[in-house]
PDB file of N, CA and C in Angstrom:
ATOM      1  N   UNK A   1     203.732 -67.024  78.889  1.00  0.00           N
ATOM      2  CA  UNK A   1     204.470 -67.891  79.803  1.00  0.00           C
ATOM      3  C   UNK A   1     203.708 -68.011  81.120  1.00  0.00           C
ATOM      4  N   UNK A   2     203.469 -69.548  81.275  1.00  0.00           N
ATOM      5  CA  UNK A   2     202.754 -69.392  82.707  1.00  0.00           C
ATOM      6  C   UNK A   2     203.422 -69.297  83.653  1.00  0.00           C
ATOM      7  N   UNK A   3     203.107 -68.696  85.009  1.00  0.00           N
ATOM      8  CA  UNK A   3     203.540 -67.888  86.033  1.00  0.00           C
ATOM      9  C   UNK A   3     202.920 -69.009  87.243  1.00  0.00           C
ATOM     10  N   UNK A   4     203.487 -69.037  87.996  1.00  0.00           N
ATOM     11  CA  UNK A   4     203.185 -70.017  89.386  1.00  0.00           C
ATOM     12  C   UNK A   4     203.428 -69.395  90.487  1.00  0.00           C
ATOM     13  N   UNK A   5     202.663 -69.182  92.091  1.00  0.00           N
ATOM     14  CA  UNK A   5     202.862 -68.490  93.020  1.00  0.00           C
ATOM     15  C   UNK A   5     202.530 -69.152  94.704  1.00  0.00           C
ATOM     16  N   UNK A   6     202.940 -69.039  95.510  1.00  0.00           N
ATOM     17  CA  UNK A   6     202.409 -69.340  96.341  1.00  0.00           C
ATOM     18  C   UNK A   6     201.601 -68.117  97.259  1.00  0.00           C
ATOM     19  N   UNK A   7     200.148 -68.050  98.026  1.00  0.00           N
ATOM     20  CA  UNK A   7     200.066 -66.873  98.366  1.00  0.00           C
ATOM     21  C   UNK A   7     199.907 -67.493  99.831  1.00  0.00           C
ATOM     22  N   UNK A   8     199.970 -66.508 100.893  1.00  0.00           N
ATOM     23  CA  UNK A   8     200.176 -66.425 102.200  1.00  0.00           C
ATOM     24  C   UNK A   8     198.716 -66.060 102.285  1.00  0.00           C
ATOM     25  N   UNK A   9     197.990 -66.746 103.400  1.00  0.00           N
ATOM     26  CA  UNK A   9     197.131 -65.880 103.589  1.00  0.00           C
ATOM     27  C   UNK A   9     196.823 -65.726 105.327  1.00  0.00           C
ATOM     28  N   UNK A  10     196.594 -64.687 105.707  1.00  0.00           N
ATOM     29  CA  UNK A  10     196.031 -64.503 107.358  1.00  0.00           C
ATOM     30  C   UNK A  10     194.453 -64.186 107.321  1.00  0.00           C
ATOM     31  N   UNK A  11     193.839 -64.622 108.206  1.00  0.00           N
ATOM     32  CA  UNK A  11     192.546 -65.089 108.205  1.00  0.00           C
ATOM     33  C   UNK A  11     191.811 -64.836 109.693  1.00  0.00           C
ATOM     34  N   UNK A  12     191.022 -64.498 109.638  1.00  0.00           N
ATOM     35  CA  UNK A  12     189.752 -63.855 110.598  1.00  0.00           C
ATOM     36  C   UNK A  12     190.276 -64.940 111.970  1.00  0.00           C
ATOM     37  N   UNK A  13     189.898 -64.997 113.196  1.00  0.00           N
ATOM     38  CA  UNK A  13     190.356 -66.398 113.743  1.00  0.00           C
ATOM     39  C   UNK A  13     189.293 -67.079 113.751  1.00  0.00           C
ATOM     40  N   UNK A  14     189.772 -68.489 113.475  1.00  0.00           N
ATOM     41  CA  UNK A  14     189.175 -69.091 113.814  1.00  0.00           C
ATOM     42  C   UNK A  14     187.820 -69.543 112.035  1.00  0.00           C
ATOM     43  N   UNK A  15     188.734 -69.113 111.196  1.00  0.00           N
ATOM     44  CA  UNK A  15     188.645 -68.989 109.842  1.00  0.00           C
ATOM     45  C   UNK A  15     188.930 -69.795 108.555  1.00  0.00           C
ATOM     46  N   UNK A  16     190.430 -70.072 108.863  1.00  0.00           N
ATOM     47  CA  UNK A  16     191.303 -70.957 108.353  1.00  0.00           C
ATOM     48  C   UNK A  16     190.894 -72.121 107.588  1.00  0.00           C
ATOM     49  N   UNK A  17     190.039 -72.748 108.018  1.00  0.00           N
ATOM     50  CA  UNK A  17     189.623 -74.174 107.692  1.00  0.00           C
ATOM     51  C   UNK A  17     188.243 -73.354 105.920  1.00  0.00           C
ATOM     52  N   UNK A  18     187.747 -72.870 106.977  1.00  0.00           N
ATOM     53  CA  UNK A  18     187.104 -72.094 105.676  1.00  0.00           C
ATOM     54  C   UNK A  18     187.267 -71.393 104.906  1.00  0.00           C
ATOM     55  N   UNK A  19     188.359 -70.797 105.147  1.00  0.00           N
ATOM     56  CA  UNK A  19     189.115 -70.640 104.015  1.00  0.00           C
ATOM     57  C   UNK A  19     189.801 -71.037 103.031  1.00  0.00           C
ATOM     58  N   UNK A  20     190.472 -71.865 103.338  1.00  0.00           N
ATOM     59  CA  UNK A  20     191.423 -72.955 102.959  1.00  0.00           C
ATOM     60  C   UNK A  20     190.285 -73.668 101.696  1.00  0.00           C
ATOM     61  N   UNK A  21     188.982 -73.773 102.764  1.00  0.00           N
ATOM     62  CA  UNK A  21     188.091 -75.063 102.038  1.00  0.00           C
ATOM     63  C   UNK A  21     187.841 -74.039 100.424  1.00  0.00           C
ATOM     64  N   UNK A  22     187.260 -72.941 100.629  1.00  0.00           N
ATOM     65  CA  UNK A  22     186.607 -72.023  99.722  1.00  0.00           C
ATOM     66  C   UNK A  22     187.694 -71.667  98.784  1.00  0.00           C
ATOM     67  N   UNK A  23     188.865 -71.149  99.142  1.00  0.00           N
ATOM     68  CA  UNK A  23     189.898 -71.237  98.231  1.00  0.00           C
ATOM     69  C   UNK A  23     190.286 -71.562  96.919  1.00  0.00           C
ATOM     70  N   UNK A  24     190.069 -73.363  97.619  1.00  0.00           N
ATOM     71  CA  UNK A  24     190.955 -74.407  96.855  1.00  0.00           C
ATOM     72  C   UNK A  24     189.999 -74.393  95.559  1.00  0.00           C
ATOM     73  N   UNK A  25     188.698 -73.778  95.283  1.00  0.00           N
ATOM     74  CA  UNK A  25     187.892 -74.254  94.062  1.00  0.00           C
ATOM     75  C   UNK A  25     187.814 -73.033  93.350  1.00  0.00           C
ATOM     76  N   UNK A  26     188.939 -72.177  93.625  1.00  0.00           N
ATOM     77  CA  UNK A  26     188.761 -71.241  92.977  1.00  0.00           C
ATOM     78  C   UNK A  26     189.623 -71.650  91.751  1.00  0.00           C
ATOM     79  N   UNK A  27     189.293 -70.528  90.052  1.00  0.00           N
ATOM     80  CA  UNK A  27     190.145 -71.293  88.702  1.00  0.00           C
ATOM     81  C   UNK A  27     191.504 -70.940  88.814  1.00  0.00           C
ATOM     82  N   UNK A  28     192.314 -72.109  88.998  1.00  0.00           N
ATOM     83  CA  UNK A  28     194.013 -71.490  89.246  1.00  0.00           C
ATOM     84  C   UNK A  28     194.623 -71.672  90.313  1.00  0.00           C
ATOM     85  N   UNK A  29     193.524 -72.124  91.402  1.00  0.00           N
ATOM     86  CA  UNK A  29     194.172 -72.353  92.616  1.00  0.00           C
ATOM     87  C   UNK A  29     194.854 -73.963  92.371  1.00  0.00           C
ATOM     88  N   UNK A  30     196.212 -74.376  92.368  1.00  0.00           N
ATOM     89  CA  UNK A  30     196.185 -75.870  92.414  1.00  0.00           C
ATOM     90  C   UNK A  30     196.188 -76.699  94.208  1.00  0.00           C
ATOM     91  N   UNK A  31     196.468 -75.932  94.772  1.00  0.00           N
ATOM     92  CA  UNK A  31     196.517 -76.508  96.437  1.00  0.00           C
ATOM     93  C   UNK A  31     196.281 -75.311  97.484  1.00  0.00           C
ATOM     94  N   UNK A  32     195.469 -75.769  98.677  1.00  0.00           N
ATOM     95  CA  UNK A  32     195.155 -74.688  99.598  1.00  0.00           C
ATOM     96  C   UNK A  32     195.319 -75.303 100.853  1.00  0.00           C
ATOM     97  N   UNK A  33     196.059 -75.064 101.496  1.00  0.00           N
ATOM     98  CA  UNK A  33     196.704 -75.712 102.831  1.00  0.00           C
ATOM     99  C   UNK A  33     196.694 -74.803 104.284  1.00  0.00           C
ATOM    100  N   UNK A  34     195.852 -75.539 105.351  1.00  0.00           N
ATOM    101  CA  UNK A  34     195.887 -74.976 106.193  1.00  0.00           C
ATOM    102  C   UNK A  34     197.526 -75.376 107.229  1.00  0.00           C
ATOM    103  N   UNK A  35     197.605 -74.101 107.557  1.00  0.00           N
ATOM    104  CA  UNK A  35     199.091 -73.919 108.537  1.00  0.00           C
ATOM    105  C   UNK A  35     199.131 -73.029 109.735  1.00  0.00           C
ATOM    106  N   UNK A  36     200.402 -73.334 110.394  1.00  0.00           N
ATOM    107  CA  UNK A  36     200.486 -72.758 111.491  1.00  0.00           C
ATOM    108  C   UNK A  36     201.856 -71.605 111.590  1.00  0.00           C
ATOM    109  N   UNK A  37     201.618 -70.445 112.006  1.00  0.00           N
ATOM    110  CA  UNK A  37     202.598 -69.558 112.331  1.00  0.00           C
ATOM    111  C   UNK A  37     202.152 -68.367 111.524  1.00  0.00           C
ATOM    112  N   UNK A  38     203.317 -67.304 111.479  1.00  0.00           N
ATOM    113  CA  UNK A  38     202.247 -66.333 110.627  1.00  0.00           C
ATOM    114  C   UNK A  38     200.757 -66.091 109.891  1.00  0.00           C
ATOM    115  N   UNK A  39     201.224 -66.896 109.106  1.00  0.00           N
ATOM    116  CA  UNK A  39     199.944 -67.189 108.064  1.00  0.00           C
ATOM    117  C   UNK A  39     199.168 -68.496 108.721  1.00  0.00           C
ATOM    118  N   UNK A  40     197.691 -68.447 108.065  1.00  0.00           N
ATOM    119  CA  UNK A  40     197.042 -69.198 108.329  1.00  0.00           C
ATOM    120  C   UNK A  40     197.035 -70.152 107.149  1.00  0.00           C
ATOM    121  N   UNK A  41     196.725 -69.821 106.015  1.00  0.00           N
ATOM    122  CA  UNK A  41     196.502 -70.561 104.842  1.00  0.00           C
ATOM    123  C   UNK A  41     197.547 -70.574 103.701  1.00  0.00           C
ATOM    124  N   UNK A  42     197.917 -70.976 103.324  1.00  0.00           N
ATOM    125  CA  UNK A  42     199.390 -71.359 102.236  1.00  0.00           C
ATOM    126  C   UNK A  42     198.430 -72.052 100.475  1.00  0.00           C
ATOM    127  N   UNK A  43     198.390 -70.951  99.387  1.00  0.00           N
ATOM    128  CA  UNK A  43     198.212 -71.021  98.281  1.00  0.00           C
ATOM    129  C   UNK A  43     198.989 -71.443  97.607  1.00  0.00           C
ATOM    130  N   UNK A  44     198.937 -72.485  96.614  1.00  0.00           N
ATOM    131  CA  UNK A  44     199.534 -72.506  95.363  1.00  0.00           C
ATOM    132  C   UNK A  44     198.838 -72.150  94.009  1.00  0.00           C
ATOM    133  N   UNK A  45     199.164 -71.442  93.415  1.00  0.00           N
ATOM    134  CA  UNK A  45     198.120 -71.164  92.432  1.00  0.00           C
ATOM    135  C   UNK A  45     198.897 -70.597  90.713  1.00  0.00           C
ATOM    136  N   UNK A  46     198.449 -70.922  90.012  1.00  0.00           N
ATOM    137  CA  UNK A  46     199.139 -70.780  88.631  1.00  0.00           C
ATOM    138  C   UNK A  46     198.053 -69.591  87.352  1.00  0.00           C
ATOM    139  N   UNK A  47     198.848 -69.247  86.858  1.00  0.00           N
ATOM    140  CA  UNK A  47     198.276 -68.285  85.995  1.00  0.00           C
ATOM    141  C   UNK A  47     198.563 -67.969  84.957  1.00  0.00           C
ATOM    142  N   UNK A  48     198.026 -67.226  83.466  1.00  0.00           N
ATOM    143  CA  UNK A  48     198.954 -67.179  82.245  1.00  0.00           C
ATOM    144  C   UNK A  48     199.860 -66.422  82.196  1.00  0.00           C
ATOM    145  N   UNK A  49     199.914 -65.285  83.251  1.00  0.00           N
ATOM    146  CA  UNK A  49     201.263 -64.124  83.384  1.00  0.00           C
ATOM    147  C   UNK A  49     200.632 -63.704  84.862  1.00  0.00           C
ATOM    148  N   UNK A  50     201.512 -62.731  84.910  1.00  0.00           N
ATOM    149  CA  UNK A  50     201.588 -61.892  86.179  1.00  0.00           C
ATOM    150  C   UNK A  50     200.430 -61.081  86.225  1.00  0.00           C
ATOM    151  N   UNK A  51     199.803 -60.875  85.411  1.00  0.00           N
ATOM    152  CA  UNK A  51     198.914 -59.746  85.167  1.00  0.00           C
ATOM    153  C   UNK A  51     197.803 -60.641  85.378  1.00  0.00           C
ATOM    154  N   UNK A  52     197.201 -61.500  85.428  1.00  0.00           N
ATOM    155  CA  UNK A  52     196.161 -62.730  85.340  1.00  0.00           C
ATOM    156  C   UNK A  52     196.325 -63.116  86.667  1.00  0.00           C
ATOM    157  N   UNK A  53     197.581 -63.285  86.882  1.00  0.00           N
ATOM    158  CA  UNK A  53     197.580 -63.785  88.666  1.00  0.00           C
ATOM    159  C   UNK A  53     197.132 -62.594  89.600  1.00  0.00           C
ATOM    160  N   UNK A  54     197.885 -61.463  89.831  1.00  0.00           N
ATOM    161  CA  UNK A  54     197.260 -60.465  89.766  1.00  0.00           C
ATOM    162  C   UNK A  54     195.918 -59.987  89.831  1.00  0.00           C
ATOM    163  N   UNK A  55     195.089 -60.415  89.044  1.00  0.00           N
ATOM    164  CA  UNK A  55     193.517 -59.987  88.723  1.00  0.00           C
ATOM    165  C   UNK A  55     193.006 -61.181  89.664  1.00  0.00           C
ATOM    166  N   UNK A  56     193.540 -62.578  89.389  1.00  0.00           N
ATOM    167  CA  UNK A  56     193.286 -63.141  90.364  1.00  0.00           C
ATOM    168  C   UNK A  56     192.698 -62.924  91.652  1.00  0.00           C
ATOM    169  N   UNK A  57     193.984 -62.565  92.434  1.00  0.00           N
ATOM    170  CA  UNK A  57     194.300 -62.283  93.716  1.00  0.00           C
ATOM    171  C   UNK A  57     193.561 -60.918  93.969  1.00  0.00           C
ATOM    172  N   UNK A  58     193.951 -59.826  93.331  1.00  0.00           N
ATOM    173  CA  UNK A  58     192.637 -59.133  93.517  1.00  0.00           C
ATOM    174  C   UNK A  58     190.753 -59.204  93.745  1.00  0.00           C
ATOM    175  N   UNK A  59     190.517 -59.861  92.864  1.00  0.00           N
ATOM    176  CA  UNK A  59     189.448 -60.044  92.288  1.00  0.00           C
ATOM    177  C   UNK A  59     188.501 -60.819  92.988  1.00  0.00           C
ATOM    178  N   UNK A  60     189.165 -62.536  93.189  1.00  0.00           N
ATOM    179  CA  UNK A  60     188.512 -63.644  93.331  1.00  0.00           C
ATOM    180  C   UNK A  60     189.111 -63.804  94.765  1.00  0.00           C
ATOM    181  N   UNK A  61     190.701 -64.101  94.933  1.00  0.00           N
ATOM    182  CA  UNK A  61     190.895 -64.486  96.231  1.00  0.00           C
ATOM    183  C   UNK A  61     190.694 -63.543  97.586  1.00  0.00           C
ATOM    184  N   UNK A  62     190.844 -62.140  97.098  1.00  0.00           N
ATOM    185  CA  UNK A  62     190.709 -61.512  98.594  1.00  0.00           C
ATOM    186  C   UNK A  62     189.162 -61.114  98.414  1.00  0.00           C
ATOM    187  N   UNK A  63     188.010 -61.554  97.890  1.00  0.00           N
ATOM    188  CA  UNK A  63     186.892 -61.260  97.766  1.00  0.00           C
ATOM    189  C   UNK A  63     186.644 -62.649  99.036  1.00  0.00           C
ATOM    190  N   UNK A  64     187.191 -63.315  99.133  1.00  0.00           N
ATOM    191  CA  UNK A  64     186.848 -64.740  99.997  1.00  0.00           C
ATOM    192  C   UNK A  64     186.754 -64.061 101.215  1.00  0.00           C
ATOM    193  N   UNK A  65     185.708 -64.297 102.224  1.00  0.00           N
ATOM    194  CA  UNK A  65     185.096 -64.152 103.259  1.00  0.00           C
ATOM    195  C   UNK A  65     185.602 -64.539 104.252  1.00  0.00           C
ATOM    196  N   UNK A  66     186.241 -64.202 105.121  1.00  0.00           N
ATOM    197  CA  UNK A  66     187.513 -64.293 106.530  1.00  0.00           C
ATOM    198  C   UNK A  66     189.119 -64.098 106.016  1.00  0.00           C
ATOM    199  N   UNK A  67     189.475 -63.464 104.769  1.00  0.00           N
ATOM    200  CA  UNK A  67     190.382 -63.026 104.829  1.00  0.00           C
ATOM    201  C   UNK A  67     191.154 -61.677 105.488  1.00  0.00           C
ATOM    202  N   UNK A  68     191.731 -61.836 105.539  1.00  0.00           N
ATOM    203  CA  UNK A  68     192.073 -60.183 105.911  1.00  0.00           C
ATOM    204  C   UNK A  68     193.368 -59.423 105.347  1.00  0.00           C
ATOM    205  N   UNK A  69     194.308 -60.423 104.909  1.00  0.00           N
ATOM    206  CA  UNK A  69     195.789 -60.150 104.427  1.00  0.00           C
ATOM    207  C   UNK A  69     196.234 -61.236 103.508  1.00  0.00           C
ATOM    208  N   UNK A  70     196.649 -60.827 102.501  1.00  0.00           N
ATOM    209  CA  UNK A  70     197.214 -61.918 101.696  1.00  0.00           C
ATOM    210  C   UNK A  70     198.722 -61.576 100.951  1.00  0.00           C
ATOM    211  N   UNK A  71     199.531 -61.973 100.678  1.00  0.00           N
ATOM    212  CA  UNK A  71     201.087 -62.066 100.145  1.00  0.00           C
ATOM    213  C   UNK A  71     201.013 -62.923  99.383  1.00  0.00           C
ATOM    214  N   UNK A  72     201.539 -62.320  97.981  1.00  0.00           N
ATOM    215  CA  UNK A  72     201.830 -62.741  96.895  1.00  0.00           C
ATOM    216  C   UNK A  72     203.409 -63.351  96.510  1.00  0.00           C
ATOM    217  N   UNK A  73     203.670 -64.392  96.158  1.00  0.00           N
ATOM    218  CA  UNK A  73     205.039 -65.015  96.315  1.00  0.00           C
ATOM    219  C   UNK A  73     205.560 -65.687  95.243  1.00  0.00           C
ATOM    220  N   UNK A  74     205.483 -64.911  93.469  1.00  0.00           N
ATOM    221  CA  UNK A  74     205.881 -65.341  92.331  1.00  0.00           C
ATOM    222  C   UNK A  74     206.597 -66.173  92.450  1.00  0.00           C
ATOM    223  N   UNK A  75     206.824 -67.793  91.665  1.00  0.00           N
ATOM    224  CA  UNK A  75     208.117 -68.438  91.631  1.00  0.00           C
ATOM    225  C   UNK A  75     208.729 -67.950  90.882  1.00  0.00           C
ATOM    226  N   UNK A  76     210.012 -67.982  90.969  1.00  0.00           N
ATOM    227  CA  UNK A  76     211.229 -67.645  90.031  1.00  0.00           C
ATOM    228  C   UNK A  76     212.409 -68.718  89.545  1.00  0.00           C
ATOM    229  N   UNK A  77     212.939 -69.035  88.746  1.00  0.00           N
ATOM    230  CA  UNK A  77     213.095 -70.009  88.116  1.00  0.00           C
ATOM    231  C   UNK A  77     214.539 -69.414  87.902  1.00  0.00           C
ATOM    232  N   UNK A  78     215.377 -69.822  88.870  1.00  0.00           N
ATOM    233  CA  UNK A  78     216.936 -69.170  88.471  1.00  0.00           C
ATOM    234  C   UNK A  78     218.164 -70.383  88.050  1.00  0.00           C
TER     235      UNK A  78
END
């Protein structure tokens, strides 16, 4: 069952834009949006389970260069 998430991300200052940019081409990311307030960057990103998103976000997204914090935000389907 595929799994869909949005992730939060906070970012080096002055970062954001490059992040956002580098992000968005990662496999799974579907949208990478730069924002204002807490977070800098706002993920949408999809995966085959939790465990894949997961490896993801481990792996590929906080390996991205001016991150510093990221939040993971499963959709749930009630």
């Amino acid at each position: 069952m595929e799994v869909s998430a949005y992730i939060l991300i906070q970012t080096e200052l002055g970062k954001a834009a490059e992040v956002a940019t580098a992000v968005a081409e990662l496999p799974g990311v579907v949208a990478a949006d730069d924002v204002t307030g807490p977070y800098d960057v706002i993920v949408r990103a999809t995966a085959a389970d939790i465990d894949a998103l997961g490896r993801m976000v481990a792996s590929r997204l906080q390996a991205v260069d001016g991150i510093t914090r990221t939040l993971t935000c499963p959709i749930v389907n009630l």
